[in-house]
N, C-alpha and C. Protein backbone atom coordinates (compact mmCIF):
# COMPACT_ATOMS: atom_id res chain seq x y z
N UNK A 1 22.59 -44.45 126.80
CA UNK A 1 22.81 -44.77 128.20
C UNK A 1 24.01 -43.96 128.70
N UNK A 2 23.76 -43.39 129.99
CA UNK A 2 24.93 -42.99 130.53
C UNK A 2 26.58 -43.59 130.92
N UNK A 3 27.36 -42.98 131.49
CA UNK A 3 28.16 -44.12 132.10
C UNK A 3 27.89 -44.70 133.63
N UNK A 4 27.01 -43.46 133.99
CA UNK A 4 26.51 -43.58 135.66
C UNK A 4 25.09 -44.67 135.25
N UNK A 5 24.52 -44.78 134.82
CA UNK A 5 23.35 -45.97 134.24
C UNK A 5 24.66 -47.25 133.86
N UNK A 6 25.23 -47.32 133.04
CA UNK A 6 26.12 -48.45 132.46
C UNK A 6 26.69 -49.17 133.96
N UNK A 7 27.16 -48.46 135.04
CA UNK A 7 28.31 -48.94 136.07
C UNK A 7 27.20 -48.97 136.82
N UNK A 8 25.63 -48.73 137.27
CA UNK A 8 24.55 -49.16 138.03
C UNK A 8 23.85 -50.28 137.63
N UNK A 9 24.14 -50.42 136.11
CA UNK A 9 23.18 -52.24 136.30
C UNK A 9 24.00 -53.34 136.76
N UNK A 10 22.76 -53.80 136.61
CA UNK A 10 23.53 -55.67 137.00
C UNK A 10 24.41 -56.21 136.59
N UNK A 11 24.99 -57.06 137.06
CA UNK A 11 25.61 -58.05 136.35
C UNK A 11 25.44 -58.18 134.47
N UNK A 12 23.81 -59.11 135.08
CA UNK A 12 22.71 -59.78 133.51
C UNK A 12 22.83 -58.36 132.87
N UNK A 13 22.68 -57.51 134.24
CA UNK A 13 22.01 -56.20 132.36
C UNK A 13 23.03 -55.65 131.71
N UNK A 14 23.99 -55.46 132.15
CA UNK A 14 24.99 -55.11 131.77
C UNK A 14 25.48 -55.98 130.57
N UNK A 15 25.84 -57.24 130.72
CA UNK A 15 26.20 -58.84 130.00
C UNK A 15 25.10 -58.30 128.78
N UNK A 16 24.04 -57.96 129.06
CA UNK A 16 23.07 -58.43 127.97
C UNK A 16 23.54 -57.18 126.96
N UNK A 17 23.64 -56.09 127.57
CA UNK A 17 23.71 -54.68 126.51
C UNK A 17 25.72 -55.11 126.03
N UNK A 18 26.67 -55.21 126.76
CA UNK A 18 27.74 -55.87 126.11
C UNK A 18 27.63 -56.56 125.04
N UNK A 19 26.59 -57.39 125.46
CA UNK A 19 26.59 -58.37 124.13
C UNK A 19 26.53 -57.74 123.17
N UNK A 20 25.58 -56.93 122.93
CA UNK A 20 25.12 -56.63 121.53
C UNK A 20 26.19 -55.63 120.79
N UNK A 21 27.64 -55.29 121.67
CA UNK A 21 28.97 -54.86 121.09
C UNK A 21 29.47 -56.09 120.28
N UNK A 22 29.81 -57.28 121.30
CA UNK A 22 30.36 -58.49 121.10
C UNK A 22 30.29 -59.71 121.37
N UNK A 23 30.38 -60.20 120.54
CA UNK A 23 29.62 -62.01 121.19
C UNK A 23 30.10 -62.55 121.93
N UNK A 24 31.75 -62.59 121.82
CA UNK A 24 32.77 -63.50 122.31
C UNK A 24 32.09 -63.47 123.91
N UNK A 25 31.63 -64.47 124.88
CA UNK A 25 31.81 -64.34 126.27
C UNK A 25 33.06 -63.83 126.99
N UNK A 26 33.57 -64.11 126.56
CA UNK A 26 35.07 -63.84 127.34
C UNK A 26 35.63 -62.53 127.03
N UNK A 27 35.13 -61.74 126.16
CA UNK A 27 34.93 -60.22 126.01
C UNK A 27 34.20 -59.70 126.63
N UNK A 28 32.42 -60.25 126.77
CA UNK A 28 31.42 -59.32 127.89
C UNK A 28 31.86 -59.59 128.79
N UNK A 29 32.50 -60.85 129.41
CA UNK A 29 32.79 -61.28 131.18
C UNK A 29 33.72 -60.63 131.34
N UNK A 30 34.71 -60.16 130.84
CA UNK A 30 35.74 -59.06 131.51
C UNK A 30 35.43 -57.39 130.78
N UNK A 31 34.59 -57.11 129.68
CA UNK A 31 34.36 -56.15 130.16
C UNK A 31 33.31 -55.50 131.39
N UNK A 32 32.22 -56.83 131.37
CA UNK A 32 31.24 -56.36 132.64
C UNK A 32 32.32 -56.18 134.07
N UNK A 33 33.27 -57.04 134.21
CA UNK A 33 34.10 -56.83 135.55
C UNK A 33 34.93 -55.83 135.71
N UNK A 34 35.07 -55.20 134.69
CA UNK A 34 35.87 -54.19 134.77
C UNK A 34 35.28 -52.43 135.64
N UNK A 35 33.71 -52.85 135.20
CA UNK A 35 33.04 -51.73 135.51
C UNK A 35 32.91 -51.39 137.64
N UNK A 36 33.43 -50.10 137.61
CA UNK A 36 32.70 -48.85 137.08
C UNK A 36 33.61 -48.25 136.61
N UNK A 37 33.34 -47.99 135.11
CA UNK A 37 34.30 -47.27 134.31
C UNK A 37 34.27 -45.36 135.10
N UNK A 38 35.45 -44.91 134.72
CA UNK A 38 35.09 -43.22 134.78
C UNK A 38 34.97 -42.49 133.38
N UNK A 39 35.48 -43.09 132.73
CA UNK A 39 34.86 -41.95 131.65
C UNK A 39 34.85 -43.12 130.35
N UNK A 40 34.05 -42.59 129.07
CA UNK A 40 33.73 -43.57 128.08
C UNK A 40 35.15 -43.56 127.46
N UNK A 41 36.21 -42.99 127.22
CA UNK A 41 37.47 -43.07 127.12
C UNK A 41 37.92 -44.74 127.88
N UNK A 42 37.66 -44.44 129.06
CA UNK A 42 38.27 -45.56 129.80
C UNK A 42 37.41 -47.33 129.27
N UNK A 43 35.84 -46.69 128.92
CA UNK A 43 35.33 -48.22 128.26
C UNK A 43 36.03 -48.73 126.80
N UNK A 44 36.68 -47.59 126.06
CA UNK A 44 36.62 -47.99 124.89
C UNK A 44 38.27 -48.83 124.93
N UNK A 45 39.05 -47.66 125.58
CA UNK A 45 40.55 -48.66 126.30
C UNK A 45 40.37 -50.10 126.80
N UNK A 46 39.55 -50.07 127.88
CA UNK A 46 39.31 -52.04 128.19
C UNK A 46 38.40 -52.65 127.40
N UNK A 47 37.64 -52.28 126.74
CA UNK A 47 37.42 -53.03 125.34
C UNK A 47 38.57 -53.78 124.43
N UNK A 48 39.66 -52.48 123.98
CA UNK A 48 40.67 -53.21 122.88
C UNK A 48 41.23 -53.78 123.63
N UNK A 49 41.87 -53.35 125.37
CA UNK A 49 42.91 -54.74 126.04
C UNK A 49 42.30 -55.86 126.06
N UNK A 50 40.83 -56.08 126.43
CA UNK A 50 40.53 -57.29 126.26
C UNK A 50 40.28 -58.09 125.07
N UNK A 51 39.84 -57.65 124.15
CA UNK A 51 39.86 -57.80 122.83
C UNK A 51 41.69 -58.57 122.58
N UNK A 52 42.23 -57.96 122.66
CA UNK A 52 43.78 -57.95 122.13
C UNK A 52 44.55 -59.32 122.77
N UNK A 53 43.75 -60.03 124.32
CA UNK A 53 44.25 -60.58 125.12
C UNK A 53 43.26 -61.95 124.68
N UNK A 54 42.09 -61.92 123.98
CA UNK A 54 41.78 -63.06 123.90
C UNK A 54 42.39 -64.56 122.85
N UNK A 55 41.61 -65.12 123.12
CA UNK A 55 42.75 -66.50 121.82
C UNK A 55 41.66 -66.14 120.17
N UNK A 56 41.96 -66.70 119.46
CA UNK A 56 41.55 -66.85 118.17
C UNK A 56 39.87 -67.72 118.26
N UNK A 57 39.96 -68.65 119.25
CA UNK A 57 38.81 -68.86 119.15
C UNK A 57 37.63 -68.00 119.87
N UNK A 58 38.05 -66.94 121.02
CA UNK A 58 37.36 -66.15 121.18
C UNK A 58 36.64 -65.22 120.07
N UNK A 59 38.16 -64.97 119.16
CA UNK A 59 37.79 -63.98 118.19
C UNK A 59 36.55 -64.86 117.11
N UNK A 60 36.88 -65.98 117.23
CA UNK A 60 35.95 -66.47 115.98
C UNK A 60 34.77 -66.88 116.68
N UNK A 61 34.12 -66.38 117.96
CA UNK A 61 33.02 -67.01 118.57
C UNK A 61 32.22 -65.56 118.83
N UNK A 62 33.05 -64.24 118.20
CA UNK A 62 32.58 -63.01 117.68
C UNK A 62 31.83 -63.04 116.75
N UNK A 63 32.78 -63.63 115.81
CA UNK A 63 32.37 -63.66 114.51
C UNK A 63 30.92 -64.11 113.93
N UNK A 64 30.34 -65.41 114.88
CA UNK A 64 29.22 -66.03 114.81
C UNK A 64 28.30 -65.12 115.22
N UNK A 65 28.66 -64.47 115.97
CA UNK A 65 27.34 -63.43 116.10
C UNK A 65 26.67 -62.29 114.92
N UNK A 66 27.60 -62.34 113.71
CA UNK A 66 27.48 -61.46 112.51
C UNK A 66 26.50 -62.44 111.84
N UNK A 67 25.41 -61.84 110.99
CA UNK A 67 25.41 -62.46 109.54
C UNK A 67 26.13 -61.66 108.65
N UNK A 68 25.66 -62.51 107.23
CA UNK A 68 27.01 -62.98 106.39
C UNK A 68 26.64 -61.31 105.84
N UNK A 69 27.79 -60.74 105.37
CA UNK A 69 27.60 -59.68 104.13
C UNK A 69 26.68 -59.31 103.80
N UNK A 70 25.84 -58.87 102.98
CA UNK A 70 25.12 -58.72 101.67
C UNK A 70 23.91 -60.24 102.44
N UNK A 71 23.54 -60.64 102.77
CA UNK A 71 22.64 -61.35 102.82
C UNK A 71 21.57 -61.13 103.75
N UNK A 72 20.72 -60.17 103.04
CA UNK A 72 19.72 -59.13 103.24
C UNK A 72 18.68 -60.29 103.82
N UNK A 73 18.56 -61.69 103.78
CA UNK A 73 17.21 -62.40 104.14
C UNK A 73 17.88 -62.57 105.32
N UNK A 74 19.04 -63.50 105.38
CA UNK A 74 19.85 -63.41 107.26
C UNK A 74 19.46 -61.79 108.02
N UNK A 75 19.30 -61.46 107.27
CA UNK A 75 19.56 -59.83 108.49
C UNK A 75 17.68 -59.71 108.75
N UNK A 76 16.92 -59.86 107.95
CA UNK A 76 15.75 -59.79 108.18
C UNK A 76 15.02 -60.87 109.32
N UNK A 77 15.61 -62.26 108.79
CA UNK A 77 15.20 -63.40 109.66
C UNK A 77 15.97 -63.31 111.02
N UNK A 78 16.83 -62.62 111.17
CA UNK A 78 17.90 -62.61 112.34
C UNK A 78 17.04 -62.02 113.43
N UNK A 79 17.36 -63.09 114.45
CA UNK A 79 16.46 -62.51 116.00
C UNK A 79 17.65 -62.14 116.97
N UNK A 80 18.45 -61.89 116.58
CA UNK A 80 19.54 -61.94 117.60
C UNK A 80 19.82 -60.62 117.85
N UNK A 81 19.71 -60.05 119.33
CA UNK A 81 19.55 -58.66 119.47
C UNK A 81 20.50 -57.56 118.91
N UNK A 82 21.31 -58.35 117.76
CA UNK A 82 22.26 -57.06 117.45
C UNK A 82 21.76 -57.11 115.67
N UNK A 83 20.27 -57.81 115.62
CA UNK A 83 20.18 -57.56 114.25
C UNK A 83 20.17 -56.25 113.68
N UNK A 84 19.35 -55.23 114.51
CA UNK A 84 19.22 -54.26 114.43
C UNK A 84 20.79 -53.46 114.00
N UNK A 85 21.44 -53.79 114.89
CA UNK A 85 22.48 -52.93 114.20
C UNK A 85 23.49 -53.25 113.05
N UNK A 86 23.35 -54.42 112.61
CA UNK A 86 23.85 -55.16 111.77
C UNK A 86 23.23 -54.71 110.31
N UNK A 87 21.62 -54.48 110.27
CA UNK A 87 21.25 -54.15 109.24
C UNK A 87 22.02 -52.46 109.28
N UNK A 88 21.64 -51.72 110.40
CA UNK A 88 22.44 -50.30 109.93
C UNK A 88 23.86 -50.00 109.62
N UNK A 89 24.47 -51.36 109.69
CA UNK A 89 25.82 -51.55 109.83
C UNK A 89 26.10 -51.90 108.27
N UNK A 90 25.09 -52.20 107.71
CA UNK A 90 25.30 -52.71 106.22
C UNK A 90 24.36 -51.94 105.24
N UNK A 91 24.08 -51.06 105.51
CA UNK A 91 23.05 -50.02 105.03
C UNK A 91 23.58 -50.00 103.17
N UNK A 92 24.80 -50.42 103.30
CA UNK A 92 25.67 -49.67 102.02
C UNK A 92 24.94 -51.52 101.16
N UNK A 93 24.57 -52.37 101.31
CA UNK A 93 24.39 -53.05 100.58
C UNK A 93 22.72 -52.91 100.27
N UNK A 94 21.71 -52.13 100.91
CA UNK A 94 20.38 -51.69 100.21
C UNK A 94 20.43 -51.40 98.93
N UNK A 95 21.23 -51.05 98.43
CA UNK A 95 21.36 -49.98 96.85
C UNK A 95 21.84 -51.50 96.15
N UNK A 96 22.74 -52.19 96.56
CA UNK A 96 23.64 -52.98 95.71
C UNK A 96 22.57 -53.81 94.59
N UNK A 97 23.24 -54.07 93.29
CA UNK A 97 22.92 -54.36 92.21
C UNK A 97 22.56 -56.00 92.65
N UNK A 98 22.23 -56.67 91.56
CA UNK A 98 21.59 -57.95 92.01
C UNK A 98 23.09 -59.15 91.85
N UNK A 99 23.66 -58.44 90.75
CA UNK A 99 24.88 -58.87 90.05
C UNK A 99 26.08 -58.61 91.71
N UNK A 100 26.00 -57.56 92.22
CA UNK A 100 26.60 -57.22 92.88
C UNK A 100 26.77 -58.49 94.43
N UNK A 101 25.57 -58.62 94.55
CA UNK A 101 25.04 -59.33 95.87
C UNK A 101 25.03 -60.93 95.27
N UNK A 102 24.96 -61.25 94.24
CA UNK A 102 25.40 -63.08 93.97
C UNK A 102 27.53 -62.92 93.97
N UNK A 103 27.73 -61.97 93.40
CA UNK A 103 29.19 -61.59 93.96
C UNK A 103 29.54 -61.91 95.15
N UNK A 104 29.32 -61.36 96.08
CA UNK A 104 29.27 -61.24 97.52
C UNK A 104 28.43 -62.73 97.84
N UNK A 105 27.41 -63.15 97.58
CA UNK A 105 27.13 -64.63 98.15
C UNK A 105 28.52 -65.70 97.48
N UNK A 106 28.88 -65.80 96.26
CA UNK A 106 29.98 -66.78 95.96
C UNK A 106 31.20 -66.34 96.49
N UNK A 107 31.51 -65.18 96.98
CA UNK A 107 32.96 -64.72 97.14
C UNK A 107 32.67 -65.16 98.81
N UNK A 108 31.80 -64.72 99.27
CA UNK A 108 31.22 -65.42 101.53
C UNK A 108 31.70 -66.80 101.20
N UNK A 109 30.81 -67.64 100.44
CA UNK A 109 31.31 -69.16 100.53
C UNK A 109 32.65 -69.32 100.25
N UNK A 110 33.23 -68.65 99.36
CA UNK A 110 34.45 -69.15 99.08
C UNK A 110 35.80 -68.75 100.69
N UNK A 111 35.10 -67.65 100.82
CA UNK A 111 35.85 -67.15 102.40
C UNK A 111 35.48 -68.46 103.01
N UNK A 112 34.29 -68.44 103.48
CA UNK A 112 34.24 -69.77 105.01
C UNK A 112 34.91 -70.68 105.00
N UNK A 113 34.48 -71.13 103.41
CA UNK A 113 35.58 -72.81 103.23
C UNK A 113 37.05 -72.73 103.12
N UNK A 114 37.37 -71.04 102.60
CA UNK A 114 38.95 -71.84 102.77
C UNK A 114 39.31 -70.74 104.62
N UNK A 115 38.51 -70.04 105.04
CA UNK A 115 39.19 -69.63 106.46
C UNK A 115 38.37 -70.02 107.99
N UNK A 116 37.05 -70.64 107.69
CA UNK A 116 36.60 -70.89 108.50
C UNK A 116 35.49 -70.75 109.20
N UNK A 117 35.38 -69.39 108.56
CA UNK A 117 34.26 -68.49 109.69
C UNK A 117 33.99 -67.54 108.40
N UNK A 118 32.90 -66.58 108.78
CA UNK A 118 32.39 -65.60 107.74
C UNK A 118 33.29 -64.51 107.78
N UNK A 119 32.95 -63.47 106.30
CA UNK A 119 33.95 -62.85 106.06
C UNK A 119 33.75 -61.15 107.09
N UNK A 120 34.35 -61.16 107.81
CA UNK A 120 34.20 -60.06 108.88
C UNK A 120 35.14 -58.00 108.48
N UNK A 121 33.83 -57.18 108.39
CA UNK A 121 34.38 -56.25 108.03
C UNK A 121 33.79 -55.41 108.37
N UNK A 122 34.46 -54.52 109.24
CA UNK A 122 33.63 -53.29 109.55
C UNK A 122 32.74 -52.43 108.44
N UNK A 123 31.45 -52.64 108.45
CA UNK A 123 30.82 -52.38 107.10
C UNK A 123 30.13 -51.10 107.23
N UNK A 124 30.15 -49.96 108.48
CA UNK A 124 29.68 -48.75 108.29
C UNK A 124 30.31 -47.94 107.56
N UNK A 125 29.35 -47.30 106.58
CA UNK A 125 29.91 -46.26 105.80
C UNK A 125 30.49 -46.46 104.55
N UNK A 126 30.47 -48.13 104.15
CA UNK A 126 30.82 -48.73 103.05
C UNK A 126 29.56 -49.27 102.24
N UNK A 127 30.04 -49.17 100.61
CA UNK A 127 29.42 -49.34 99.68
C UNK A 127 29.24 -51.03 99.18
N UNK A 128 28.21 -51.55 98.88
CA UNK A 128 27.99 -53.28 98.99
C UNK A 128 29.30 -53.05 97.48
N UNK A 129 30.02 -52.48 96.81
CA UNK A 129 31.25 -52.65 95.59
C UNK A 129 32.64 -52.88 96.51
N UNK A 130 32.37 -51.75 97.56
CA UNK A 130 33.64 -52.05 98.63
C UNK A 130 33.48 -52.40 99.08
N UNK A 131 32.98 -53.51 99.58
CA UNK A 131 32.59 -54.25 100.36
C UNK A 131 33.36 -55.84 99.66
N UNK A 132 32.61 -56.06 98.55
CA UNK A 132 33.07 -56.94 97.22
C UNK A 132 34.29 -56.87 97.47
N UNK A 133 34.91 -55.67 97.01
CA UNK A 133 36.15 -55.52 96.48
C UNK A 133 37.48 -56.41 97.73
N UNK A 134 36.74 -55.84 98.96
CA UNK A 134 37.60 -56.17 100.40
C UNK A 134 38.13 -57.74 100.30
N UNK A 135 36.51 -58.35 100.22
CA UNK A 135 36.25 -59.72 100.75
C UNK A 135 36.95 -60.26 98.86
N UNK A 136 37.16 -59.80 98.04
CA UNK A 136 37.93 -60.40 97.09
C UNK A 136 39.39 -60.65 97.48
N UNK A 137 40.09 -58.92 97.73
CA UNK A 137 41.25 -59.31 98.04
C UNK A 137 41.44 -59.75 99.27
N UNK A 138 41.33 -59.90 100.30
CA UNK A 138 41.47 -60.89 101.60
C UNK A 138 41.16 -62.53 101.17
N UNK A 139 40.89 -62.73 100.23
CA UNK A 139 40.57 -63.96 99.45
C UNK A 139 41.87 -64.09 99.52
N UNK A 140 42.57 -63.62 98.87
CA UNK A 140 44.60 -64.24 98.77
C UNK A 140 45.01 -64.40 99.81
N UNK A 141 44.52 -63.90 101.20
CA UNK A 141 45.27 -63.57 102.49
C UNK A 141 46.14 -65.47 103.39
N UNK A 142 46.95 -64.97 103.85
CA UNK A 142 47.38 -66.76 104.51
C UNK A 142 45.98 -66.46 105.76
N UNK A 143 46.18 -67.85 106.33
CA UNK A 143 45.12 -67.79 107.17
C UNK A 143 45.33 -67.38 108.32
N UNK A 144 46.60 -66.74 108.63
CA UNK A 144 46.81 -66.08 110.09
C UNK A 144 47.04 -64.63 109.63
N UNK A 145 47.25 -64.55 108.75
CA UNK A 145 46.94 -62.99 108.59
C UNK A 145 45.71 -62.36 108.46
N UNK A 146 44.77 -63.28 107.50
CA UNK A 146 43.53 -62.74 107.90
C UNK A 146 42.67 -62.90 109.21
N UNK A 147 43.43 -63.95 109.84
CA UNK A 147 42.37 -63.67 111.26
C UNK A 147 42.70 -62.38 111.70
N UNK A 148 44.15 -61.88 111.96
CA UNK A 148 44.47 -60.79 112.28
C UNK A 148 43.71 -59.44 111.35
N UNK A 149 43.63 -59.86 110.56
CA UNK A 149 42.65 -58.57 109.77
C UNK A 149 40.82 -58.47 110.29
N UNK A 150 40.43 -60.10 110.32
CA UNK A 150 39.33 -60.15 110.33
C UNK A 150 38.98 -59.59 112.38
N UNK A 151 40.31 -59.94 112.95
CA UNK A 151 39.79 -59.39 114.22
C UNK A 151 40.19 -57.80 114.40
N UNK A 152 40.57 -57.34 113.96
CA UNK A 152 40.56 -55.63 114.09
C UNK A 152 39.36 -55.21 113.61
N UNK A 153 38.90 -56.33 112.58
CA UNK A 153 37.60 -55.47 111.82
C UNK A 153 36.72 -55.40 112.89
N UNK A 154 36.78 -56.64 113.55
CA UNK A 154 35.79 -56.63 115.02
C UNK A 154 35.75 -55.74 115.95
N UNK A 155 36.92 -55.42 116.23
CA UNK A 155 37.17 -54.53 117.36
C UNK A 155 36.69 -53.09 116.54
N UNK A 156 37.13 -52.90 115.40
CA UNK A 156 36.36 -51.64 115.05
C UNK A 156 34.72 -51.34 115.00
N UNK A 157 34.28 -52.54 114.95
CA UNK A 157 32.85 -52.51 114.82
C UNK A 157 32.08 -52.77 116.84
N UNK A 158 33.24 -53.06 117.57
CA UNK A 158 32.56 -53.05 118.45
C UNK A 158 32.52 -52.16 119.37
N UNK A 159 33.69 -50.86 118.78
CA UNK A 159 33.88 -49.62 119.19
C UNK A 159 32.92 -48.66 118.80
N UNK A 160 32.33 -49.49 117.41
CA UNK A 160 31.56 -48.12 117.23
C UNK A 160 30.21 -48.85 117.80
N UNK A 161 29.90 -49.97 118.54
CA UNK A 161 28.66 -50.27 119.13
C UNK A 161 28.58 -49.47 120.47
N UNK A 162 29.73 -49.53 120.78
CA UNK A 162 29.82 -49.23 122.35
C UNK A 162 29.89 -47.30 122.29
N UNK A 163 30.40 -47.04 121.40
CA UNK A 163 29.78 -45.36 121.22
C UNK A 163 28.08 -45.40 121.28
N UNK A 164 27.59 -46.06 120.26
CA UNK A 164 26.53 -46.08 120.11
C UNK A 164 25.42 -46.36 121.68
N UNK A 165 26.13 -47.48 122.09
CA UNK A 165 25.02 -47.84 123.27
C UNK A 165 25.55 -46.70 124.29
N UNK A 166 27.14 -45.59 124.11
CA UNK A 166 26.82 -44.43 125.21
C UNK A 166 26.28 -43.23 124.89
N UNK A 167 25.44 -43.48 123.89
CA UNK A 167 24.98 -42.04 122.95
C UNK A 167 25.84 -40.96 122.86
C-alpha cells in the first residue's frame, strides 16, 4: 500500500490494516488520527511515540494478539488477521527439533505464570534454539524489567509490520 492509499482510507479501513501491526486499541486509535502521514519515516516515528506513551496494560493487550512461540497448532488454528504474519514471523521454528519445541512449550508456561502474559519476541530472522535460549534467560528477569523488554520486542515487530503493509 502506498502512503497516498494509507492517508485515503477510512477511518474502519485504516483501524483494520493498523491492527494487524498492533492490537493494543489505543495504539491503532492514535495512530489512525494521526494520519495523513508525509512520508513512511513520519509513520514509523508516531508509531514508537505512541507506543512509548501508552500504560502497561496497553502493552499487554498487544501482547494477546500474538500466539505463543513455537506453537505451530495456535498459528495454524489462528483466525486472527495477523496469523499470517505471525507464522512468517516464526518461520525459524519450522525446522525446530521436537525436543526443541516441548522446551519452548514448558519454558511459555513457566513465562505466563510467573509474568503474566506470553513470552513476546521479535521472532524474524531467529532460530526456534534462539528463540529457547531468549525466553530461558528473560526467565530470571524482575517483572518490570521484562515488561520493558517484552514491549520493545513489540514495537520492533510492529515496525517491521508497518514496513511490510508500505511495501
Amino acid at each position: 500500500m502506498t502512503l497516498d492509499e494509507l492517508n485515503s482510507l477510512s477511518f474502519e479501513a485504516a483501524y483494520v490494516d493498523f491492527q494487524k501491526c498492533c492490537g493494543a486499541k489505543n495504539w491503532v486509535r492514535g495512530i489512525v488520527d494521526r494520519r495523513p502521514f508525509r512520508s513512511s519515516q513520519e509513520v514509523f516515528d508516531s508509531a514508537d511515540t505512541i507506543w512509548k506513551d501508552l500504560s502497561s496494560s496497553d502493552w499487554k493487550e498487544a501482547f494477546e494478539h500474538h500466539p505463543t512461540i513455537g506453537d505451530l497448532d495456535g498459528l495454524k488454528q489462528k483466525s486472527a488477521p495477523t496469523a499470517k504474519l505471525a507464522e512468517e514471523e516464526q518461520a525459524g521454528i519450522q525446522t525446530a527439533t521436537d525436543d526443541v519445541l516441548q522446551r519452548l512449550a514448558e519454558r511459555n508456561q513457566e513465562y505466563e505464570e510467573k509474568f503474566g502474559y506470553i513470552f513476546i519476541v521479535c521472532a524474524t530472522g531467529k532460530s526456534a534454539e534462539e528463540m529457547l535460549r531468549m525466553l530461558e534467560e528473560r526467565l530470571s528477569n524482575h517483572p518490570d524489567q521484562e515488561l520493558t523488554i517484552a514491549a520493545e520486542e513489540q514495537r520492533k515487530i510492529t515496525k517491521i509490520r508497518l514496513e511490510k503493509m508500505l511495501g
